[in-house]
PDB file of N, CA and C in Angstrom:
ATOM      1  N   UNK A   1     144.208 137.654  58.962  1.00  0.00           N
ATOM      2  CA  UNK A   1     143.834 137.811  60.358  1.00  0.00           C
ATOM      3  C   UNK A   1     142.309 137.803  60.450  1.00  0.00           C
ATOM      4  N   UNK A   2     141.781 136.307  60.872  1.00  0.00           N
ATOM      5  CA  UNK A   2     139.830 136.645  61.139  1.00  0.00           C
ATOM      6  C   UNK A   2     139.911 136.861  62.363  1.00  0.00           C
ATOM      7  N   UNK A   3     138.683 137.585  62.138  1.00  0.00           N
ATOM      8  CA  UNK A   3     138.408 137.999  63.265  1.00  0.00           C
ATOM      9  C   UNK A   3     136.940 138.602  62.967  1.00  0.00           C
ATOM     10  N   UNK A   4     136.175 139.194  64.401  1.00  0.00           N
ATOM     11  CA  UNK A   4     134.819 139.422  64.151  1.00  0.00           C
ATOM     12  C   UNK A   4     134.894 141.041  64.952  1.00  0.00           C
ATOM     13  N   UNK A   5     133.987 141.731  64.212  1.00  0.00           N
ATOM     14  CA  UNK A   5     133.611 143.027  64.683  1.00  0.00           C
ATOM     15  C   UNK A   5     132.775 143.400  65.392  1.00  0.00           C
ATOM     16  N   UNK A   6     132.179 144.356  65.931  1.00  0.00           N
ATOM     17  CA  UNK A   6     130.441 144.703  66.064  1.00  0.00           C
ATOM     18  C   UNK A   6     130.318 146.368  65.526  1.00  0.00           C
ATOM     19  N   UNK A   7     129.111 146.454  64.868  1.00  0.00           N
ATOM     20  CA  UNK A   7     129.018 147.531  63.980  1.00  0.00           C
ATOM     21  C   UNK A   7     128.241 148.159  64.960  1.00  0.00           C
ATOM     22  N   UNK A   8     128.165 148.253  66.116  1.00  0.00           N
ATOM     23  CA  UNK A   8     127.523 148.909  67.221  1.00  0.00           C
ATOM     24  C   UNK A   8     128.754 149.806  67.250  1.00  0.00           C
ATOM     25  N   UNK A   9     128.384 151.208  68.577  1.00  0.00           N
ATOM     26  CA  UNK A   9     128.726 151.908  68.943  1.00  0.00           C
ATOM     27  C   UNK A   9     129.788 151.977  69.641  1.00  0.00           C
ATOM     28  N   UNK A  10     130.097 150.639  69.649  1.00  0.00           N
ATOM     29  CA  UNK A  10     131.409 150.267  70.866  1.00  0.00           C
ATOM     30  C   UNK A  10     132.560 149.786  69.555  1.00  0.00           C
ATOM     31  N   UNK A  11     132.351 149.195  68.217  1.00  0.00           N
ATOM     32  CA  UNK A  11     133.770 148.783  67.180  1.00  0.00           C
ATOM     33  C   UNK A  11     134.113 147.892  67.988  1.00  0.00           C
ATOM     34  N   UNK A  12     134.151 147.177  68.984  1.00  0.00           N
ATOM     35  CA  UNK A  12     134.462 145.945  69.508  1.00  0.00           C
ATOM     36  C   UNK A  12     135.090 145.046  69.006  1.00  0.00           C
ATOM     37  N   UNK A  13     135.744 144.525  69.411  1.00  0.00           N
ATOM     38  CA  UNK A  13     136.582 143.340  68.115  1.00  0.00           C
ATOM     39  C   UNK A  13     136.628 141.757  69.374  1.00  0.00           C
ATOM     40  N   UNK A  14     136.706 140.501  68.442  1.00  0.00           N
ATOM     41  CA  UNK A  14     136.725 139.497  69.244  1.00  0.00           C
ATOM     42  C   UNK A  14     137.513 138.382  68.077  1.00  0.00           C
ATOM     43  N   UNK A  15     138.022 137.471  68.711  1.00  0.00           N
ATOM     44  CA  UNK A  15     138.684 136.396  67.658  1.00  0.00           C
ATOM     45  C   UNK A  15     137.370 135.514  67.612  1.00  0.00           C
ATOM     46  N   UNK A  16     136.342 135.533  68.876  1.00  0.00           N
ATOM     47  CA  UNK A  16     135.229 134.361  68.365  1.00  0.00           C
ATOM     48  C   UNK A  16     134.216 134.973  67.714  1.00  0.00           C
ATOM     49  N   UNK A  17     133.623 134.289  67.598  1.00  0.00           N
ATOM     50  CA  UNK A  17     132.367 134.415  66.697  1.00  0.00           C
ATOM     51  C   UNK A  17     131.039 134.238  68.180  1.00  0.00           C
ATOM     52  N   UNK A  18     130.238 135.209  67.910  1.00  0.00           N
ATOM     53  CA  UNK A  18     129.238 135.089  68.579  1.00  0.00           C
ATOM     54  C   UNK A  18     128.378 136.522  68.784  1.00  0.00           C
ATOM     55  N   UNK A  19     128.308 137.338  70.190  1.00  0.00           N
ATOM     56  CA  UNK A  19     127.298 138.667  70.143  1.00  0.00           C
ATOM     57  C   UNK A  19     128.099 139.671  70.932  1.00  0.00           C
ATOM     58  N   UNK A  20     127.462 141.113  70.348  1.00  0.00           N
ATOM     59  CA  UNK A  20     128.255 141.651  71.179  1.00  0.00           C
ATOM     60  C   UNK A  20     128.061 141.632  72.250  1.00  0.00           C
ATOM     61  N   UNK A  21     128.930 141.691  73.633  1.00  0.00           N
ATOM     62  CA  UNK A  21     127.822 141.607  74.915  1.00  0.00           C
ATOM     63  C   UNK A  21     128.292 143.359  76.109  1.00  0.00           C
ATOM     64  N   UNK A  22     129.023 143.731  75.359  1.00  0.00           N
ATOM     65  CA  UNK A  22     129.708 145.554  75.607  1.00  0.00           C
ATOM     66  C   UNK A  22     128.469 146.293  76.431  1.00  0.00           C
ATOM     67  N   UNK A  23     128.793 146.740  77.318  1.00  0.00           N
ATOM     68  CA  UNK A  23     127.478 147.139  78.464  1.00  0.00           C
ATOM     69  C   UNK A  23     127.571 148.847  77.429  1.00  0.00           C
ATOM     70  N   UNK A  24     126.415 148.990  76.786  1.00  0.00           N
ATOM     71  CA  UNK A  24     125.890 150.514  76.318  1.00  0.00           C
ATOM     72  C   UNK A  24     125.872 150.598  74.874  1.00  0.00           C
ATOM     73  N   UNK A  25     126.278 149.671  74.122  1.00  0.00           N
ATOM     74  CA  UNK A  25     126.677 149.111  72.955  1.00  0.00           C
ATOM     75  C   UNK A  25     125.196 149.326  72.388  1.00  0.00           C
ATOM     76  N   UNK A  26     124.989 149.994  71.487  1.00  0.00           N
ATOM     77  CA  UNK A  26     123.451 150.051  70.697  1.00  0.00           C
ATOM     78  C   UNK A  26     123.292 148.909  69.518  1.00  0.00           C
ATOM     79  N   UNK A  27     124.208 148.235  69.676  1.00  0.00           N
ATOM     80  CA  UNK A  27     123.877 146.786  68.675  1.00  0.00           C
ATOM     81  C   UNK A  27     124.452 145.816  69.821  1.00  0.00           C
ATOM     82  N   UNK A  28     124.084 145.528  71.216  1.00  0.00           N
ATOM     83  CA  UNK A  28     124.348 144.727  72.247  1.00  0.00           C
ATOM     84  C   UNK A  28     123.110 143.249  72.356  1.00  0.00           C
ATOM     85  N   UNK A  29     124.237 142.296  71.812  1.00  0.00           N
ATOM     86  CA  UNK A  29     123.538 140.969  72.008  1.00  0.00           C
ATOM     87  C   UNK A  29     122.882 140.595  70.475  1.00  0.00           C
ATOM     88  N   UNK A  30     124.039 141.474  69.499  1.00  0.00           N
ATOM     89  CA  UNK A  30     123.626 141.071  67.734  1.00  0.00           C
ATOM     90  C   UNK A  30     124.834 140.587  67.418  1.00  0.00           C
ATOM     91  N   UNK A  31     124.521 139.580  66.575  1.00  0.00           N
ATOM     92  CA  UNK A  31     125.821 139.125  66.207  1.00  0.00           C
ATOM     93  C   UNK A  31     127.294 140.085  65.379  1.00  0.00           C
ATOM     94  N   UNK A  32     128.132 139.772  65.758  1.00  0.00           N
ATOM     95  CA  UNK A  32     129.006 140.098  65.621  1.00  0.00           C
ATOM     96  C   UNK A  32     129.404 139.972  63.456  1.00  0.00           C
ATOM     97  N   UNK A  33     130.141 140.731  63.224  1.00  0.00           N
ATOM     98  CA  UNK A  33     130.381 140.447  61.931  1.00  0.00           C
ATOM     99  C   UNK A  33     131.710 140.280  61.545  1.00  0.00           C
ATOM    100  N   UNK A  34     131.920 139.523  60.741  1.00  0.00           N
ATOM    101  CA  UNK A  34     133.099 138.927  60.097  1.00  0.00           C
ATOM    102  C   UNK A  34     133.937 139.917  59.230  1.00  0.00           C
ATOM    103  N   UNK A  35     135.484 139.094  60.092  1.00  0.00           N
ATOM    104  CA  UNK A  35     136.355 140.996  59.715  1.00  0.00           C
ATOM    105  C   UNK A  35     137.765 140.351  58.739  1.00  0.00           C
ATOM    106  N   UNK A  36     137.842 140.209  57.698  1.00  0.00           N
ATOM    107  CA  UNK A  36     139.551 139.391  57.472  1.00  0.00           C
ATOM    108  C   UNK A  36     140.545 141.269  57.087  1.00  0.00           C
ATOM    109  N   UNK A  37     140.098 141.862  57.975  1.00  0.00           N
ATOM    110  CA  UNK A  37     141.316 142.806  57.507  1.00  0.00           C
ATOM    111  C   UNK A  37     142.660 142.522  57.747  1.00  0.00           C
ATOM    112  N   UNK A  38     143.657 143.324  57.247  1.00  0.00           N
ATOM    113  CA  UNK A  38     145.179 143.322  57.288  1.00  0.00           C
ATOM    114  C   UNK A  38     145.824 143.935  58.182  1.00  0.00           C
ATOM    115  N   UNK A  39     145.267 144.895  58.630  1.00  0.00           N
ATOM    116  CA  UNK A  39     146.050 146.210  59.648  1.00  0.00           C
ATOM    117  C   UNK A  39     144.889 146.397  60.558  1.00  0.00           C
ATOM    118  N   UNK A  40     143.924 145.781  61.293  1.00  0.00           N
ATOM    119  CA  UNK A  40     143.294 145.911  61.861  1.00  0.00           C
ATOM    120  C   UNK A  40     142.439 146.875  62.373  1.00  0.00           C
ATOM    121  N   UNK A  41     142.649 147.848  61.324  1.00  0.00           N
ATOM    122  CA  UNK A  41     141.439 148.658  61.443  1.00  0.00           C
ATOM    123  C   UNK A  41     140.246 148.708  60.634  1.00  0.00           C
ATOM    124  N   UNK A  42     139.970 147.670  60.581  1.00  0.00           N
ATOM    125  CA  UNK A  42     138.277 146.859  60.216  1.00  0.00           C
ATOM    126  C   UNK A  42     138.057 148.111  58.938  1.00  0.00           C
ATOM    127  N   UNK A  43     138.826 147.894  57.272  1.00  0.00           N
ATOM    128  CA  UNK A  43     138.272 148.971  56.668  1.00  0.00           C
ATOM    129  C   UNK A  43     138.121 149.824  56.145  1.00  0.00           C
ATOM    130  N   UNK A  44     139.222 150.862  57.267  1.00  0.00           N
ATOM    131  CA  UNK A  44     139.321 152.321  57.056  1.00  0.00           C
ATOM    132  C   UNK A  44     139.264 153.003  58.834  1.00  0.00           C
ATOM    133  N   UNK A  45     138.932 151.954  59.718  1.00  0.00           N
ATOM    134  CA  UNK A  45     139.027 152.730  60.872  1.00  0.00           C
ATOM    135  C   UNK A  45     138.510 153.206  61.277  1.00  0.00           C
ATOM    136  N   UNK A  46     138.409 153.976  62.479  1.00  0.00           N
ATOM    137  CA  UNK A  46     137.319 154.574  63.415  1.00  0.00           C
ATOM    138  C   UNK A  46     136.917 155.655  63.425  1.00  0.00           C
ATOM    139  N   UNK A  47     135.869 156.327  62.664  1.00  0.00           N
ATOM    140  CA  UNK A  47     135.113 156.901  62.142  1.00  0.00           C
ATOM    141  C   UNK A  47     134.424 158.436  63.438  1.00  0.00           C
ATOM    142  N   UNK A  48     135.074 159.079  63.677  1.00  0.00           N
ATOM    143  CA  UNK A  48     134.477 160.453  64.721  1.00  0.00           C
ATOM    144  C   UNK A  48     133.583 161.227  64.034  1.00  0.00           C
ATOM    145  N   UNK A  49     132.548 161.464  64.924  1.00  0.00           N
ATOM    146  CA  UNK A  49     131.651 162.204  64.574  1.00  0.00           C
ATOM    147  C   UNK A  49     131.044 163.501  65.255  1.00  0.00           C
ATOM    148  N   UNK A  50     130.646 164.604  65.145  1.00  0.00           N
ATOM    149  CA  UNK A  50     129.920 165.610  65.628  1.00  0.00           C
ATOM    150  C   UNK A  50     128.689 165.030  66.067  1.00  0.00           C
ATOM    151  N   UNK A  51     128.192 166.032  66.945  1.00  0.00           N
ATOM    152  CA  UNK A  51     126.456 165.811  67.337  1.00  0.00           C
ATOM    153  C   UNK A  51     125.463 165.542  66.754  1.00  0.00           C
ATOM    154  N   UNK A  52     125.851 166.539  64.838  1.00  0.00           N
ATOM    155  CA  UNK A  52     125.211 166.045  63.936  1.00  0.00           C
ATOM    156  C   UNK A  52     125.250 165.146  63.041  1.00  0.00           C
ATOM    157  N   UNK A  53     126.381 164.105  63.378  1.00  0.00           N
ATOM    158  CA  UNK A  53     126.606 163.340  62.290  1.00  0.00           C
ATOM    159  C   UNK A  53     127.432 163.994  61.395  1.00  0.00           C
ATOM    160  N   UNK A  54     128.241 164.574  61.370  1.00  0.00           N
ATOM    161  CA  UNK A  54     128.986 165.230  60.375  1.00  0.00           C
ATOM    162  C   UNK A  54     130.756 164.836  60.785  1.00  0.00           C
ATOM    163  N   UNK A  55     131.714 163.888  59.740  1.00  0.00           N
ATOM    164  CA  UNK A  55     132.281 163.368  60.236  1.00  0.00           C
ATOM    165  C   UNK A  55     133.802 164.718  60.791  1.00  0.00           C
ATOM    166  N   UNK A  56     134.539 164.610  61.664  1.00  0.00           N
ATOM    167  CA  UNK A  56     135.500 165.201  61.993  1.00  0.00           C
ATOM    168  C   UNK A  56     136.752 164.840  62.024  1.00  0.00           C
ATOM    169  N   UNK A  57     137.637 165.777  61.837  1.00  0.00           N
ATOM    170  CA  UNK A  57     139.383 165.123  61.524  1.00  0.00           C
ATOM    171  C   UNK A  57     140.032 166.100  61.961  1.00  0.00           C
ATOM    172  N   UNK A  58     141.513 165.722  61.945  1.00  0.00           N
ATOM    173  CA  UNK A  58     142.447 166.328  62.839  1.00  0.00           C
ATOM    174  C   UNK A  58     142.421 167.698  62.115  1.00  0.00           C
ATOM    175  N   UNK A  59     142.720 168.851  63.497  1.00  0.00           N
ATOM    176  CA  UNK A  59     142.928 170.421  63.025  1.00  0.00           C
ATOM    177  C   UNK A  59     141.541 170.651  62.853  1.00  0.00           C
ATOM    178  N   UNK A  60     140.192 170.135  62.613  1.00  0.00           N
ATOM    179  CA  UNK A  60     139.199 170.934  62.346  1.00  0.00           C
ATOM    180  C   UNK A  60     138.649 172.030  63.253  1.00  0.00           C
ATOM    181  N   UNK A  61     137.687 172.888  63.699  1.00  0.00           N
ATOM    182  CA  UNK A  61     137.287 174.036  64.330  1.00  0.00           C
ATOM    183  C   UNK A  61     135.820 172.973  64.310  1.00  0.00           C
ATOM    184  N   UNK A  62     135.212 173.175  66.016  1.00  0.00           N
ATOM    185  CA  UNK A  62     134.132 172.986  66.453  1.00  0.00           C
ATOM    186  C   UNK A  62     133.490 174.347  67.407  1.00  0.00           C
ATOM    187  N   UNK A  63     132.149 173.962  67.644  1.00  0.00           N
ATOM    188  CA  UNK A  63     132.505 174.752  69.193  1.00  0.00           C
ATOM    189  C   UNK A  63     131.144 174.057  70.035  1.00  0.00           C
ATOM    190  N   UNK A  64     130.754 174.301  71.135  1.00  0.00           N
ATOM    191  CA  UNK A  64     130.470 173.576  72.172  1.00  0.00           C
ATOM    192  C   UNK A  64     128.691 174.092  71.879  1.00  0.00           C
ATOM    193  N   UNK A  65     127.989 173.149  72.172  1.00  0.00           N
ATOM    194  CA  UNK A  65     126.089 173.279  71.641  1.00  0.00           C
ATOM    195  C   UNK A  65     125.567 173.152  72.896  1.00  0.00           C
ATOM    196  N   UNK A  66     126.094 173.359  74.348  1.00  0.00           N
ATOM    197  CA  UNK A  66     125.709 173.469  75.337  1.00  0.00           C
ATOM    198  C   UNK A  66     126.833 173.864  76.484  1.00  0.00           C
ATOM    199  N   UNK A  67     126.055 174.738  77.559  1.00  0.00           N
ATOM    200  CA  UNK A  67     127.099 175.241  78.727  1.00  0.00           C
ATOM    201  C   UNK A  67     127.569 173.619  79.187  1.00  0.00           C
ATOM    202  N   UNK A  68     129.287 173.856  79.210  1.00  0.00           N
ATOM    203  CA  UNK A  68     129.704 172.269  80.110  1.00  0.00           C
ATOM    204  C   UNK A  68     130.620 173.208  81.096  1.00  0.00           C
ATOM    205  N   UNK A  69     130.229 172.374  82.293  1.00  0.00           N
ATOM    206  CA  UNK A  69     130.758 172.612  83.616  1.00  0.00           C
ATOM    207  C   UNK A  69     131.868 172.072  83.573  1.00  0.00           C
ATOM    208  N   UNK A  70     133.426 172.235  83.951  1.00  0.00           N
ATOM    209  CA  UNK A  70     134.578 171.596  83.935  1.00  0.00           C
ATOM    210  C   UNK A  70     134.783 171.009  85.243  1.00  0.00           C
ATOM    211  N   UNK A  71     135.044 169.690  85.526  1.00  0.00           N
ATOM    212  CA  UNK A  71     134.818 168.997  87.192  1.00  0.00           C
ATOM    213  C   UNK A  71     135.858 169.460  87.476  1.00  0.00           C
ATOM    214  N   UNK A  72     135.721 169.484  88.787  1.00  0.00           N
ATOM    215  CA  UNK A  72     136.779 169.901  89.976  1.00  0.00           C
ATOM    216  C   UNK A  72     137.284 171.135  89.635  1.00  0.00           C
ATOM    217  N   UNK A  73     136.407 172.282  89.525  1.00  0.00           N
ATOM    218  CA  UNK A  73     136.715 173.780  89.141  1.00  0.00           C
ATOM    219  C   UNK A  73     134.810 174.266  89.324  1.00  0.00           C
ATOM    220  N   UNK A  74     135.355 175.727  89.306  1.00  0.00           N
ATOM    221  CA  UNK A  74     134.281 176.308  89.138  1.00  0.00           C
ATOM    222  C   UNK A  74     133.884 176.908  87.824  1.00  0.00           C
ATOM    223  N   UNK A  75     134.667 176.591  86.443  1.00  0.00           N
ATOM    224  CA  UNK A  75     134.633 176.804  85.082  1.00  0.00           C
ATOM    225  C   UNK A  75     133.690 176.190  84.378  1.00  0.00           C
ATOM    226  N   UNK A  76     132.924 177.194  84.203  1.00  0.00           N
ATOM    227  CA  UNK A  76     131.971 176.624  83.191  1.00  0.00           C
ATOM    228  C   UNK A  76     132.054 177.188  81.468  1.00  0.00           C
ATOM    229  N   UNK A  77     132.076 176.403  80.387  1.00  0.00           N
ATOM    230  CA  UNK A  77     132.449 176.696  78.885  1.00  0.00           C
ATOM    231  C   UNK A  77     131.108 176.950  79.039  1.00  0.00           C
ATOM    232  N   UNK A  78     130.983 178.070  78.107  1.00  0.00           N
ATOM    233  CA  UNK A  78     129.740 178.030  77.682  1.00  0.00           C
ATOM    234  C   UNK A  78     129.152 177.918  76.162  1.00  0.00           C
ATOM    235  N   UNK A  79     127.942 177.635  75.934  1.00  0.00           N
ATOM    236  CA  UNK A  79     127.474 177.098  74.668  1.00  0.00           C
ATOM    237  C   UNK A  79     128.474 178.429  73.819  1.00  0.00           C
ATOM    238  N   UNK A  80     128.631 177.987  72.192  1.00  0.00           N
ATOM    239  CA  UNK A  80     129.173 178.908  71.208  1.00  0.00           C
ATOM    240  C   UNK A  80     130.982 178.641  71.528  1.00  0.00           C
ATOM    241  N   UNK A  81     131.054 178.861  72.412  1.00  0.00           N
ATOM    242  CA  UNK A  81     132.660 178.638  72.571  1.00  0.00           C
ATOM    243  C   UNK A  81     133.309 177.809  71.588  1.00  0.00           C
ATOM    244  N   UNK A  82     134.645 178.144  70.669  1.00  0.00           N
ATOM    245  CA  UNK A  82     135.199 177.644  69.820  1.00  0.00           C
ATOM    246  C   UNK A  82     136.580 177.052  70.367  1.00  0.00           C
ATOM    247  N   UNK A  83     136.213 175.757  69.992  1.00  0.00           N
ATOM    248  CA  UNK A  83     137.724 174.947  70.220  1.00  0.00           C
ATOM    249  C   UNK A  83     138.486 174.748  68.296  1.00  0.00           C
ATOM    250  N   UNK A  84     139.960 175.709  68.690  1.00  0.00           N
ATOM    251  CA  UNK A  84     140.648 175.517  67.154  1.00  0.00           C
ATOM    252  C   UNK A  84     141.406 174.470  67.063  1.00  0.00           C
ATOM    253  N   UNK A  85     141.652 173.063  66.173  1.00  0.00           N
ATOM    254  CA  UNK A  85     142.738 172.560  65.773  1.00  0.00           C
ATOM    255  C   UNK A  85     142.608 171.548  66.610  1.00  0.00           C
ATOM    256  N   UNK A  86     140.951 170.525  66.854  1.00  0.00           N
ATOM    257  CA  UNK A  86     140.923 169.715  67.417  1.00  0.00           C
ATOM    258  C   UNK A  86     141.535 168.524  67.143  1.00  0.00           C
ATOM    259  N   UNK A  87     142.175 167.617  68.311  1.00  0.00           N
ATOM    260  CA  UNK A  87     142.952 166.162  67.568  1.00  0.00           C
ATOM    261  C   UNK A  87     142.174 165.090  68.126  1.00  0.00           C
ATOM    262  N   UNK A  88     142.412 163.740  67.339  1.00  0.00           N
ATOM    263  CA  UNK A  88     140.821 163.059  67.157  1.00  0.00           C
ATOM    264  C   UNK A  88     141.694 161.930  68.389  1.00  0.00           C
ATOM    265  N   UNK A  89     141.101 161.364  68.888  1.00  0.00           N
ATOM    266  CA  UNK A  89     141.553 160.155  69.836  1.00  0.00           C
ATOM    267  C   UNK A  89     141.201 158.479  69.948  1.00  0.00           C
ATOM    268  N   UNK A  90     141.761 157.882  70.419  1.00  0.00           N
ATOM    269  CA  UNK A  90     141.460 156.794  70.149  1.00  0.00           C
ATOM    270  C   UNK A  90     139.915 156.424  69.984  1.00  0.00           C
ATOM    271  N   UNK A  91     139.596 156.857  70.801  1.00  0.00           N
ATOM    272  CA  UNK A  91     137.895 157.037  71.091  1.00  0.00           C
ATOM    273  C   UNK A  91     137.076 157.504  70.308  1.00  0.00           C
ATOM    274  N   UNK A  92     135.742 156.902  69.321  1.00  0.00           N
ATOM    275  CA  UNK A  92     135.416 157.707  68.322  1.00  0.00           C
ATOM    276  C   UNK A  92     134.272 159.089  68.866  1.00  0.00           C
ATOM    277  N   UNK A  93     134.205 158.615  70.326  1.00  0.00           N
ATOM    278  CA  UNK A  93     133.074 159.168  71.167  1.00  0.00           C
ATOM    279  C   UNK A  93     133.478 160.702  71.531  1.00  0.00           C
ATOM    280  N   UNK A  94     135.427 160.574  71.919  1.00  0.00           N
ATOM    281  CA  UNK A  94     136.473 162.034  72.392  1.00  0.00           C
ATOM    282  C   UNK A  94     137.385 162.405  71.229  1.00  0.00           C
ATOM    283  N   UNK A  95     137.024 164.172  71.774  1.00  0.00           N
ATOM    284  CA  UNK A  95     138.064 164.750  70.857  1.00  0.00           C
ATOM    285  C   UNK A  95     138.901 165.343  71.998  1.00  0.00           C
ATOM    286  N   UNK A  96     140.440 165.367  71.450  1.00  0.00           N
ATOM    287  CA  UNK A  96     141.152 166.722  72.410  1.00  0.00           C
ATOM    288  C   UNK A  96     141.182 167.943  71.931  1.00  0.00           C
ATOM    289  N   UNK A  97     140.607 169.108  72.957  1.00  0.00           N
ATOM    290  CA  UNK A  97     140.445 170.516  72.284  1.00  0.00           C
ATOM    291  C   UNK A  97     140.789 171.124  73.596  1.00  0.00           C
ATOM    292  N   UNK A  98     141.633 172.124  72.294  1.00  0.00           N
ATOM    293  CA  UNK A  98     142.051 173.595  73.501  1.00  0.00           C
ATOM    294  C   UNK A  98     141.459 174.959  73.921  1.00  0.00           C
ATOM    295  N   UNK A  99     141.189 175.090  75.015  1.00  0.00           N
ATOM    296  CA  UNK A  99     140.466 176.659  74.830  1.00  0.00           C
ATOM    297  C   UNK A  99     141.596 177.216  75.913  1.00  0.00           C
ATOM    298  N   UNK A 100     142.438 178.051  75.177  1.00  0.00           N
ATOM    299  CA  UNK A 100     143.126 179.069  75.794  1.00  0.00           C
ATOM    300  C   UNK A 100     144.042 178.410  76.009  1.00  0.00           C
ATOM    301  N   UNK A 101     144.604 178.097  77.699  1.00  0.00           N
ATOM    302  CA  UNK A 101     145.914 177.566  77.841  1.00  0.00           C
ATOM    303  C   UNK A 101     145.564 175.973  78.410  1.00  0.00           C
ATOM    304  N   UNK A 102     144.357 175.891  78.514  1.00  0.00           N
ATOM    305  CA  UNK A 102     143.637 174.533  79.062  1.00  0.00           C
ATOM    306  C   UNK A 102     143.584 173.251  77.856  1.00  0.00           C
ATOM    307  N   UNK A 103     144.078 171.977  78.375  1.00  0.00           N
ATOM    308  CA  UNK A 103     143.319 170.777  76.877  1.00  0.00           C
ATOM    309  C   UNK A 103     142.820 170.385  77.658  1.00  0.00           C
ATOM    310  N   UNK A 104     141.801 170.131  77.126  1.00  0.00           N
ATOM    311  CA  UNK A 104     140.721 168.803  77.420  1.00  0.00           C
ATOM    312  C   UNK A 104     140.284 168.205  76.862  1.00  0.00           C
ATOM    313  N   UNK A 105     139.956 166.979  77.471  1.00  0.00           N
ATOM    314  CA  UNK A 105     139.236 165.679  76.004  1.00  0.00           C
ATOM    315  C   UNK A 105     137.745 166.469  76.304  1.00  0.00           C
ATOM    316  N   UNK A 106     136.945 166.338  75.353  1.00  0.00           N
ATOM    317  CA  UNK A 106     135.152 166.000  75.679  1.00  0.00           C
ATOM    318  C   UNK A 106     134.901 165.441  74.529  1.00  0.00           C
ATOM    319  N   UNK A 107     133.277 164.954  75.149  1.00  0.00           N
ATOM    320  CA  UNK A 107     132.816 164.264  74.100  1.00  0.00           C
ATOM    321  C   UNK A 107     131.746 164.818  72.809  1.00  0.00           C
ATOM    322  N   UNK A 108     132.026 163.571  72.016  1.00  0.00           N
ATOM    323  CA  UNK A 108     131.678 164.803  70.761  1.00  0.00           C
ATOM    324  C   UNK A 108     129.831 165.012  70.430  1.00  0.00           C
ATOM    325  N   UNK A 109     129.184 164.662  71.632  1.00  0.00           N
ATOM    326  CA  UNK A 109     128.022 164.493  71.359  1.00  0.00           C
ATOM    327  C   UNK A 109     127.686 165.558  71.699  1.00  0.00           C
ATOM    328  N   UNK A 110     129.052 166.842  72.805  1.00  0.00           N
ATOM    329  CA  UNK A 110     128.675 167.904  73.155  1.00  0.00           C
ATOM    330  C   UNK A 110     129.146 169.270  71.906  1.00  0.00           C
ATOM    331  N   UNK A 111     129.667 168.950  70.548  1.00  0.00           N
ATOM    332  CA  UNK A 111     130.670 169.229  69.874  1.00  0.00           C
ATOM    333  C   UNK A 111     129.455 169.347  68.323  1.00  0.00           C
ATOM    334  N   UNK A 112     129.900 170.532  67.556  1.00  0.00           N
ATOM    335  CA  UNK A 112     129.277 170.936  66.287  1.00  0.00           C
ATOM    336  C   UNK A 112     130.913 171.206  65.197  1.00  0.00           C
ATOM    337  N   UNK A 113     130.857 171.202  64.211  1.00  0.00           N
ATOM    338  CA  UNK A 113     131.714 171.498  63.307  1.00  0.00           C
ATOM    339  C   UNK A 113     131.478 172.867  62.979  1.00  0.00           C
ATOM    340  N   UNK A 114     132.168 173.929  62.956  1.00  0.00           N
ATOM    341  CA  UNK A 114     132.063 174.793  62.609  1.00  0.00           C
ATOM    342  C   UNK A 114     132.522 174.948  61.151  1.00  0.00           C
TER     343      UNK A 114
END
């Protein structure tokens, strides 16, 4: 199965050959790279990360590195708050985490490994 990737921020995939053109993509308008994987996950797959670069997997313990306001509520998490037994999502950007009886996705740029 060829196919072409982009090692930008977006994992993008295309059957042609050419650039990425993904609106926010931090390798946007570089060529694309050449993929012959088997199971289509270019590899080993999509790679989640913490704020610091520190990679994350299912069940791990994070907790939140800034107050986040929850939309359409008046709930605000605040920084330190621990989410237990986070599960990773399609998205390498979202995790799903529970605090209390609430899930929510967020993103992991707001997220530390504990």
């Amino acid at each position: 199965m060829e196919h072409y990737i982009c090692t930008g921020s977006c994992h993008g995939a295309s059957e042609e050959e050419g650039v990425c053109v993904t609106d926010g993509c931090d390798k946007q308008y570089e060529l694309l790279e050449d993929c012959n994987c088997e199971d289509g996950k270019h590899g080993g797959g999509v790679v989640t990360k913490d704020s610091n670069g520190t990679v994350l997997e299912n069940g791990d313990d994070v907790f939140l590195i800034k107050d986040l306001p929850l939309r359409g509520t008046n709930q605000v998490y605040k920084q330190g708050t621990v989410a237990k037994n986070i599960r990773l999502t399609d998205n390498p950007d979202e995790v799903e985490c529970r605090f209390g009886k609430t899930a929510i996705v967020l993103r992991t740029e707001f997220l530390k490994k504990k």
